[in-house]
C-alpha atoms as a PDB file:
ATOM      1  CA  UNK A   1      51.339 -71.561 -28.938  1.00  0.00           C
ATOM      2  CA  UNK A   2      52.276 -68.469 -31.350  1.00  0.00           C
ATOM      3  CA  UNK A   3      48.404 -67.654 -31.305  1.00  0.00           C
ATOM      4  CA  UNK A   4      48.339 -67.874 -27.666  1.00  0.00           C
ATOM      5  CA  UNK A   5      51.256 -65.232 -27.444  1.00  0.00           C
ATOM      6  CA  UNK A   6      49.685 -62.907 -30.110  1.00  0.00           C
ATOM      7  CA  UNK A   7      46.682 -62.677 -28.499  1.00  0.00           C
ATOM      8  CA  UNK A   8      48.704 -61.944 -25.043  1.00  0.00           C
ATOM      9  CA  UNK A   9      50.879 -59.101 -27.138  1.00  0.00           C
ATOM     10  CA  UNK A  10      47.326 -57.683 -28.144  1.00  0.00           C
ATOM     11  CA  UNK A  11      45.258 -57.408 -24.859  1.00  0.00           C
ATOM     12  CA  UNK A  12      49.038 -56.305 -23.247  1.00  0.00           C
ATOM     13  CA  UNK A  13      48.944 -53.234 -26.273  1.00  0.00           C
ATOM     14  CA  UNK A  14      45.053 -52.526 -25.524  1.00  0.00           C
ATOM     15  CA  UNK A  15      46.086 -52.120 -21.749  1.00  0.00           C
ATOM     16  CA  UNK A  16      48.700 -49.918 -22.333  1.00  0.00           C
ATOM     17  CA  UNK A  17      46.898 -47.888 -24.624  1.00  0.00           C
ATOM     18  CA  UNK A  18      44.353 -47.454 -21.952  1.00  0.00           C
ATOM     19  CA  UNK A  19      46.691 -46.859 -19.382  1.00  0.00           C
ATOM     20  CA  UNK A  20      47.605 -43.847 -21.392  1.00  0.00           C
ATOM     21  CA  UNK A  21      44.486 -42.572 -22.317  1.00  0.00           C
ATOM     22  CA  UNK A  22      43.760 -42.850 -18.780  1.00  0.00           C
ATOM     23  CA  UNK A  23      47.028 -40.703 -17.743  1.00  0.00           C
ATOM     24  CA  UNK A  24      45.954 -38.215 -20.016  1.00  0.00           C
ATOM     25  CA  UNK A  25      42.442 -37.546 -18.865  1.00  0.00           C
ATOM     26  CA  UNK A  26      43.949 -37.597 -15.351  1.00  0.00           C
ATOM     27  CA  UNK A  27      46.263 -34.588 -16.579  1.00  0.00           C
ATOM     28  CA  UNK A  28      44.014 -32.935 -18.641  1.00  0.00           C
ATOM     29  CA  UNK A  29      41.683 -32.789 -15.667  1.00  0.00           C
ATOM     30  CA  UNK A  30      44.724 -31.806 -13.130  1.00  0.00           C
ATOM     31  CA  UNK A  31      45.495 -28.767 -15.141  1.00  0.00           C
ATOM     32  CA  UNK A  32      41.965 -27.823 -15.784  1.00  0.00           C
ATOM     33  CA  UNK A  33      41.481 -27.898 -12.171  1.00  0.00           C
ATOM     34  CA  UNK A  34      44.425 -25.590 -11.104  1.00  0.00           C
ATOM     35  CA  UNK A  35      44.101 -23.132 -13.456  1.00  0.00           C
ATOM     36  CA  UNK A  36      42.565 -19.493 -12.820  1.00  0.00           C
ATOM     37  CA  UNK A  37      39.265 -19.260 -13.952  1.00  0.00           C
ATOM     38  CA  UNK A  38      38.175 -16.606 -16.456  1.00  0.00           C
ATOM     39  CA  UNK A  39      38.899 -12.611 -15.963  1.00  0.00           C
ATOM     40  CA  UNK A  40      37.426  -9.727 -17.008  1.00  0.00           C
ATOM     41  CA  UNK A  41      40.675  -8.322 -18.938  1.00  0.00           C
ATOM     42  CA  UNK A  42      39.903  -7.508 -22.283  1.00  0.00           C
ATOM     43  CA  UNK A  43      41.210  -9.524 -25.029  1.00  0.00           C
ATOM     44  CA  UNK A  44      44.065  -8.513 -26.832  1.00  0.00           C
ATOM     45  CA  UNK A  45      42.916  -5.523 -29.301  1.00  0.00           C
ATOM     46  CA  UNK A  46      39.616  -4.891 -27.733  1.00  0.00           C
ATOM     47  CA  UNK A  47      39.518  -1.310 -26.657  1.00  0.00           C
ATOM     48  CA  UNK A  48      38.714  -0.857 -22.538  1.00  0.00           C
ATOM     49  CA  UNK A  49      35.652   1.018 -21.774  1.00  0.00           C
ATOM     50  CA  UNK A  50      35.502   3.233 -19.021  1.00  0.00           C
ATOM     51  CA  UNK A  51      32.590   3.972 -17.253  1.00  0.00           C
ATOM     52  CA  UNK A  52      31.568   7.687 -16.768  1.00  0.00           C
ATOM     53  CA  UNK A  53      32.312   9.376 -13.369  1.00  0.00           C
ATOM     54  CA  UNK A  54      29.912  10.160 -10.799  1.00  0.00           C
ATOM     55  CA  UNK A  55      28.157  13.153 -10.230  1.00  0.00           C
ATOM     56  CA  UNK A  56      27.249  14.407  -7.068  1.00  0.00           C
ATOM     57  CA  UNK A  57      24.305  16.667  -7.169  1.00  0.00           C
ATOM     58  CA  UNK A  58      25.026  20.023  -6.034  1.00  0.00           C
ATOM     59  CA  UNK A  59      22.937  23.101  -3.948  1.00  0.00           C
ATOM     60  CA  UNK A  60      21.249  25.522  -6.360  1.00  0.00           C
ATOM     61  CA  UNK A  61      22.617  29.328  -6.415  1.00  0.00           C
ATOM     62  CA  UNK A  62      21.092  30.911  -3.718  1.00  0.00           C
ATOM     63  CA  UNK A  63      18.505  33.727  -4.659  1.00  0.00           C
ATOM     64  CA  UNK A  64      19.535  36.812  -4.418  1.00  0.00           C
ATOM     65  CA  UNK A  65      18.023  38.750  -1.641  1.00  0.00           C
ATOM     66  CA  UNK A  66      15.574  41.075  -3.077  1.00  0.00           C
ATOM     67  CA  UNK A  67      15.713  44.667  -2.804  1.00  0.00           C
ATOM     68  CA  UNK A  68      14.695  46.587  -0.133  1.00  0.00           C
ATOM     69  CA  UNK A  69      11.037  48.566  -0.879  1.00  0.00           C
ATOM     70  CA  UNK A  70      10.556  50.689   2.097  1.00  0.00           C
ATOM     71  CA  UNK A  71       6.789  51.944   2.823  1.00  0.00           C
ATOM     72  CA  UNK A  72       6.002  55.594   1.509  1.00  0.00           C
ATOM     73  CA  UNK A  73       6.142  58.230   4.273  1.00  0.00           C
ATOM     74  CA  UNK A  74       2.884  58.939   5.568  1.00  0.00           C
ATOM     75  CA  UNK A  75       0.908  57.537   8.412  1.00  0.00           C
ATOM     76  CA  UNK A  76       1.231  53.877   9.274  1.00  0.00           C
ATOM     77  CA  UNK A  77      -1.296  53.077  11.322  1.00  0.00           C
ATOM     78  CA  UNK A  78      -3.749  54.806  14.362  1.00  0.00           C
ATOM     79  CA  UNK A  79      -4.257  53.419  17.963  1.00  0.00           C
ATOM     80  CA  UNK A  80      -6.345  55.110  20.570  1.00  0.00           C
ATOM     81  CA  UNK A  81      -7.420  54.820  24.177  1.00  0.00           C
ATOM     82  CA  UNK A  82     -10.206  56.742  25.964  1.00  0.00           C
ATOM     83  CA  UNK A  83     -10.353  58.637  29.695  1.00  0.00           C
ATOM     84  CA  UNK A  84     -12.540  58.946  32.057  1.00  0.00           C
ATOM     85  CA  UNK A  85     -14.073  62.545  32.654  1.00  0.00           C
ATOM     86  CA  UNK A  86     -11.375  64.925  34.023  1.00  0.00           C
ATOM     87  CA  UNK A  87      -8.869  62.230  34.121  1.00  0.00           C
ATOM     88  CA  UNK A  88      -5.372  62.116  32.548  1.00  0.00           C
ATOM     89  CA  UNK A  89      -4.596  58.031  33.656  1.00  0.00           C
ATOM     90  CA  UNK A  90      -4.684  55.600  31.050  1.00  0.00           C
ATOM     91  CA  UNK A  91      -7.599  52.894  31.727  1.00  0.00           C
ATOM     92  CA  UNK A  92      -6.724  49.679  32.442  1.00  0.00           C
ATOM     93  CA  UNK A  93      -8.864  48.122  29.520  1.00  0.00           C
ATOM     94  CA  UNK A  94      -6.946  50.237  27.379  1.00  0.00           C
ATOM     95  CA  UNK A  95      -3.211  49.640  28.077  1.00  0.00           C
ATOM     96  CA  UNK A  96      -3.221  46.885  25.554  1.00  0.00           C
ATOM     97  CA  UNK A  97      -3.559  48.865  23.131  1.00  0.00           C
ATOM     98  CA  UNK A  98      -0.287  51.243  24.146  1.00  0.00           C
ATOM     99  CA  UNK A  99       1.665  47.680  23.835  1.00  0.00           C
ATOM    100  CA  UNK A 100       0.396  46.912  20.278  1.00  0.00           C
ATOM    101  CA  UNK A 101       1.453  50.102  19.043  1.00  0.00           C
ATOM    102  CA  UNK A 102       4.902  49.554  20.790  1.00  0.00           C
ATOM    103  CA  UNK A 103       4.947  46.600  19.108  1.00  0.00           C
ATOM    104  CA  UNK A 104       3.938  47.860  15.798  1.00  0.00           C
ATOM    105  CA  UNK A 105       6.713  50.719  15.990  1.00  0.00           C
ATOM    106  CA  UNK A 106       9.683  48.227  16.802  1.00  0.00           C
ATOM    107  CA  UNK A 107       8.536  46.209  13.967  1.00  0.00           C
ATOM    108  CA  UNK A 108       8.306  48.781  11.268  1.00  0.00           C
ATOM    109  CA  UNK A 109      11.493  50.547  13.163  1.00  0.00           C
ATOM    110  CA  UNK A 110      13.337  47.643  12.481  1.00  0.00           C
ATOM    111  CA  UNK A 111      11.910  47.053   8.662  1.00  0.00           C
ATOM    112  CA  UNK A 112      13.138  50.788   8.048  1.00  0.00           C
ATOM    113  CA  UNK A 113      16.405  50.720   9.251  1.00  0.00           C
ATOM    114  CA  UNK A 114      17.525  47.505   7.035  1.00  0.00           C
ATOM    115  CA  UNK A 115      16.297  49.634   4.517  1.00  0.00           C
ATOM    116  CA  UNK A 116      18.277  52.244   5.423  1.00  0.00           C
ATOM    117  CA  UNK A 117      21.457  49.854   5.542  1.00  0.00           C
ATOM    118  CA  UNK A 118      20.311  49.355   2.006  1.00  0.00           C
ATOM    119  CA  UNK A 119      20.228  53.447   0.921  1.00  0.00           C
ATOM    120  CA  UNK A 120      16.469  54.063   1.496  1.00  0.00           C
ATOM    121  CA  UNK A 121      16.361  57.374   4.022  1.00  0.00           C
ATOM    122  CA  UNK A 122      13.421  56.622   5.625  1.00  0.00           C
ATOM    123  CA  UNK A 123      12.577  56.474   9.667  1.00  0.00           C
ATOM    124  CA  UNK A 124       9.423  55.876  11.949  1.00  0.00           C
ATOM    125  CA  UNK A 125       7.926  57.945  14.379  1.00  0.00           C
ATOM    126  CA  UNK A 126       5.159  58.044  17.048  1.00  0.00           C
ATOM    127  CA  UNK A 127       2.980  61.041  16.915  1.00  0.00           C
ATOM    128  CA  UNK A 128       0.838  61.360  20.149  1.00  0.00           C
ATOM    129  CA  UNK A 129      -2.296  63.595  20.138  1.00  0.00           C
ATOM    130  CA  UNK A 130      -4.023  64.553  23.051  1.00  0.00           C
ATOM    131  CA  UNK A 131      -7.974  65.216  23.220  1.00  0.00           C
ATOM    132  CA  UNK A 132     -10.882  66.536  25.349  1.00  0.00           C
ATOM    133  CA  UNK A 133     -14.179  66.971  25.088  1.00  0.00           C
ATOM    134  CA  UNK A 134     -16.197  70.756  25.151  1.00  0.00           C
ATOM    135  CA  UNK A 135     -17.278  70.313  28.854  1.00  0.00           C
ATOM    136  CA  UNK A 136     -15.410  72.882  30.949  1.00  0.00           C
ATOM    137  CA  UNK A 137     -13.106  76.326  29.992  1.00  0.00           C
ATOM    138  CA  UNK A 138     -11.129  75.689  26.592  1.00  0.00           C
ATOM    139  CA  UNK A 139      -7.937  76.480  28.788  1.00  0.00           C
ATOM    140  CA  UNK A 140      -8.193  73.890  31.059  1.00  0.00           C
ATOM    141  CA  UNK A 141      -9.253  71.269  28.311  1.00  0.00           C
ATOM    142  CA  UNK A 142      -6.053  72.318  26.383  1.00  0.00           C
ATOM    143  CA  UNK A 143      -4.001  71.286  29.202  1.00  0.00           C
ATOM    144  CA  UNK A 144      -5.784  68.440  29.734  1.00  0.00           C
ATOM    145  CA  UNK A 145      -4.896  66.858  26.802  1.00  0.00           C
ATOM    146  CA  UNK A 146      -1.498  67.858  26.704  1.00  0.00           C
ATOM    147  CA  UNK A 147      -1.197  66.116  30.420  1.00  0.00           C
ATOM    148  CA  UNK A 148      -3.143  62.720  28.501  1.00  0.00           C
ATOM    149  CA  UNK A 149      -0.788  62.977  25.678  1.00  0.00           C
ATOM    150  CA  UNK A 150       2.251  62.880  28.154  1.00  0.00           C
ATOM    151  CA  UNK A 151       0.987  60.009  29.782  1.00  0.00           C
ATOM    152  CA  UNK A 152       0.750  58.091  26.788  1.00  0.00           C
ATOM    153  CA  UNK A 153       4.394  58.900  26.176  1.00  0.00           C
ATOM    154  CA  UNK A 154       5.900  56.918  29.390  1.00  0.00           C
ATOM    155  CA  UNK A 155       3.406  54.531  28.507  1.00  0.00           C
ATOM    156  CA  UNK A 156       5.152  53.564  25.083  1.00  0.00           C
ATOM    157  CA  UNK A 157       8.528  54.522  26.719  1.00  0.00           C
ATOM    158  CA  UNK A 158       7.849  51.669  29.134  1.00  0.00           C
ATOM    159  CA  UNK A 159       7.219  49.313  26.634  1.00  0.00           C
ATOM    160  CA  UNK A 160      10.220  50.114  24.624  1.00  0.00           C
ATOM    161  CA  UNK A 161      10.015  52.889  22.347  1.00  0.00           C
ATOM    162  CA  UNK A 162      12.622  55.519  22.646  1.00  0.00           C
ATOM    163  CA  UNK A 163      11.786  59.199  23.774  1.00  0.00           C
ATOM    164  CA  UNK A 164      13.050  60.718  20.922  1.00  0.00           C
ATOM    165  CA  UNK A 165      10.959  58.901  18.514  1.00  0.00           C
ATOM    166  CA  UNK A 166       7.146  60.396  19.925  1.00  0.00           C
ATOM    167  CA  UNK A 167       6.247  63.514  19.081  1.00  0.00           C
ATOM    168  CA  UNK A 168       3.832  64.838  21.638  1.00  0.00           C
ATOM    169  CA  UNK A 169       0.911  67.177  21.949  1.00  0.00           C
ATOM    170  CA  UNK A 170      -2.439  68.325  22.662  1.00  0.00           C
ATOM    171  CA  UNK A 171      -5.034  69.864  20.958  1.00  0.00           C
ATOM    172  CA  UNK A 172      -7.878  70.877  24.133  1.00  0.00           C
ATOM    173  CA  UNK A 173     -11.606  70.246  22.578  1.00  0.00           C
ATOM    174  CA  UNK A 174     -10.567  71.216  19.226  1.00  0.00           C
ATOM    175  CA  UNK A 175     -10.203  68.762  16.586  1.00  0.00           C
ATOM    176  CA  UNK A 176     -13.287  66.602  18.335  1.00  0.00           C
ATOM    177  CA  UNK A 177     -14.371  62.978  17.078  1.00  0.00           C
ATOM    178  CA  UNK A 178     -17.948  63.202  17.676  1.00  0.00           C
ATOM    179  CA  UNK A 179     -19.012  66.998  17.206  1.00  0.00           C
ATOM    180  CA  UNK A 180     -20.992  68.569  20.513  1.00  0.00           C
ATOM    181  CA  UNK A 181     -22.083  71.956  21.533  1.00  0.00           C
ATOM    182  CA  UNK A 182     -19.712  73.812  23.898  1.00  0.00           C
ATOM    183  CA  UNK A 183     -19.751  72.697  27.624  1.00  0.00           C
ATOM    184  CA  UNK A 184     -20.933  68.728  26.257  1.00  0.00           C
ATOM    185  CA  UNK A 185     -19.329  65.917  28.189  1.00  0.00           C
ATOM    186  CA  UNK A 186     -18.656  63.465  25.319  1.00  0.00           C
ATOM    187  CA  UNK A 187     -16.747  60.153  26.285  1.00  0.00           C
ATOM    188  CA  UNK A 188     -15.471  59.165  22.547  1.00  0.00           C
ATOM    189  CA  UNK A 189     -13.935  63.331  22.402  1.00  0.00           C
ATOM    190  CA  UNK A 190     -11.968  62.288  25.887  1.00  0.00           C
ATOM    191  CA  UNK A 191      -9.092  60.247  23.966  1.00  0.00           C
ATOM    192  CA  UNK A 192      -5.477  60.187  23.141  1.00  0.00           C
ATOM    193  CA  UNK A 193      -4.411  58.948  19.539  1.00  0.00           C
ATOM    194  CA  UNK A 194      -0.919  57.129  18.811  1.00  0.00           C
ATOM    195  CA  UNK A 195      -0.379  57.725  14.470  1.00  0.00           C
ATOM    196  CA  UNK A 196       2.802  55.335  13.382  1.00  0.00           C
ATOM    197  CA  UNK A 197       4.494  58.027  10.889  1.00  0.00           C
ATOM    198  CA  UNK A 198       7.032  57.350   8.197  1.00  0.00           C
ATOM    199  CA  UNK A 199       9.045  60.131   7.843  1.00  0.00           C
ATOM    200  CA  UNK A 200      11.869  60.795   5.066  1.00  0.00           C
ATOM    201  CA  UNK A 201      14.884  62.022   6.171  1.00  0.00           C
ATOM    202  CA  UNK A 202      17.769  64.285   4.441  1.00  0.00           C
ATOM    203  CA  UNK A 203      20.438  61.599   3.767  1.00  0.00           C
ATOM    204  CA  UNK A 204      23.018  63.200   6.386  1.00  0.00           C
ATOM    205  CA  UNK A 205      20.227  63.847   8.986  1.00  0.00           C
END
């Protein structure tokens, strides 16, 4: 009987030892499972790196704008157109060329007077030259080329450029592009020429 009840006292110790072994991997697991998991704080003594800041990429300086060079004075460029015999009317084919030197002054107008904004004392101009050819009195030639060259003027005033900035004239059979004997009817001598001058100015002119 006292064997019987020693071997009951041990199996009753080996279940209670168990029993608490079991409690404690129930706790152990309880506590494991409510607790935060890992952060990134540092430890205690580690120093906290930082990491750099951003930097947005900026514009590059603009460029400065470069200097004005304004054309030398002199002529710019030549246009002509031709008559017909004894005619002071500008030809049809012709006109076109009366708008591209309109076009060419307002240009180079404008070009000059930014450099003028910028101290350059420079301005454009329209010189118009009448011509005629050696058929006919030298008198009446000389006028008719004076009455071409003043049609070429409200030409290019119709197209834009101002009155004031053509200079106007003729010059009868003198001055002739192909040269001819007196009293010669000559198409290429029966012209008007438009020269695009740059002119310097006095700087209070």
């Amino acid at each position: 009987m006292a064997r019987d009840r020693d071997d009951q006292d041990g199996t009753g110790r080996r279940v209670g030892i168990l029993v608490v072994l079991l409690a404690l991997l129930f706790a152990a697991g309880l506590f494991l499972w409510r607790s935060p998991g890992p952060t990134n704080a540092p430890s205690p003594g580690a120093t906290a790196t930082q990491s750099p800041p951003r930097q947005t990429a900026s514009a590059p300086p603009s460029a400065p704008a470069p200097a004005c060079s304004a054309p030398r004075p002199g002529a710019a460029g030549v246009f002509e157109v031709h008559f017909d015999f004894d005619k002071s009317d500008i030809r049809d084919e012709d006109l076109h060329w009366l708008t591209d030197a309109a076009n060419a002054y307002s240009e180079l107008a404008h070009e000059l007077a930014e450099c003028s904004a910028a101290g350059a004392s420079v301005i454009a101009r329209l010189d118009v030259i009448g011509h005629a050819d050696s058929a006919g009195p030298r008198d009446y030639n000389q006028s008719l080329s004076e009455r071409r060259a003043a049609e070429v003027t409200r030409q290019l005033t119709r197209r834009g450029v101002p009155e004031g900035a053509i200079k106007a004239s003729g010059v009868g059979e003198d001055d002739l592009a192909v040269p001819t004997p007196d009293n010669t009817p000559n198409p290429e001598n029966r012209r008007a020429a438009v020269k695009i001058v740059i002119e310097a100015v006095a700087p209070n002119s």
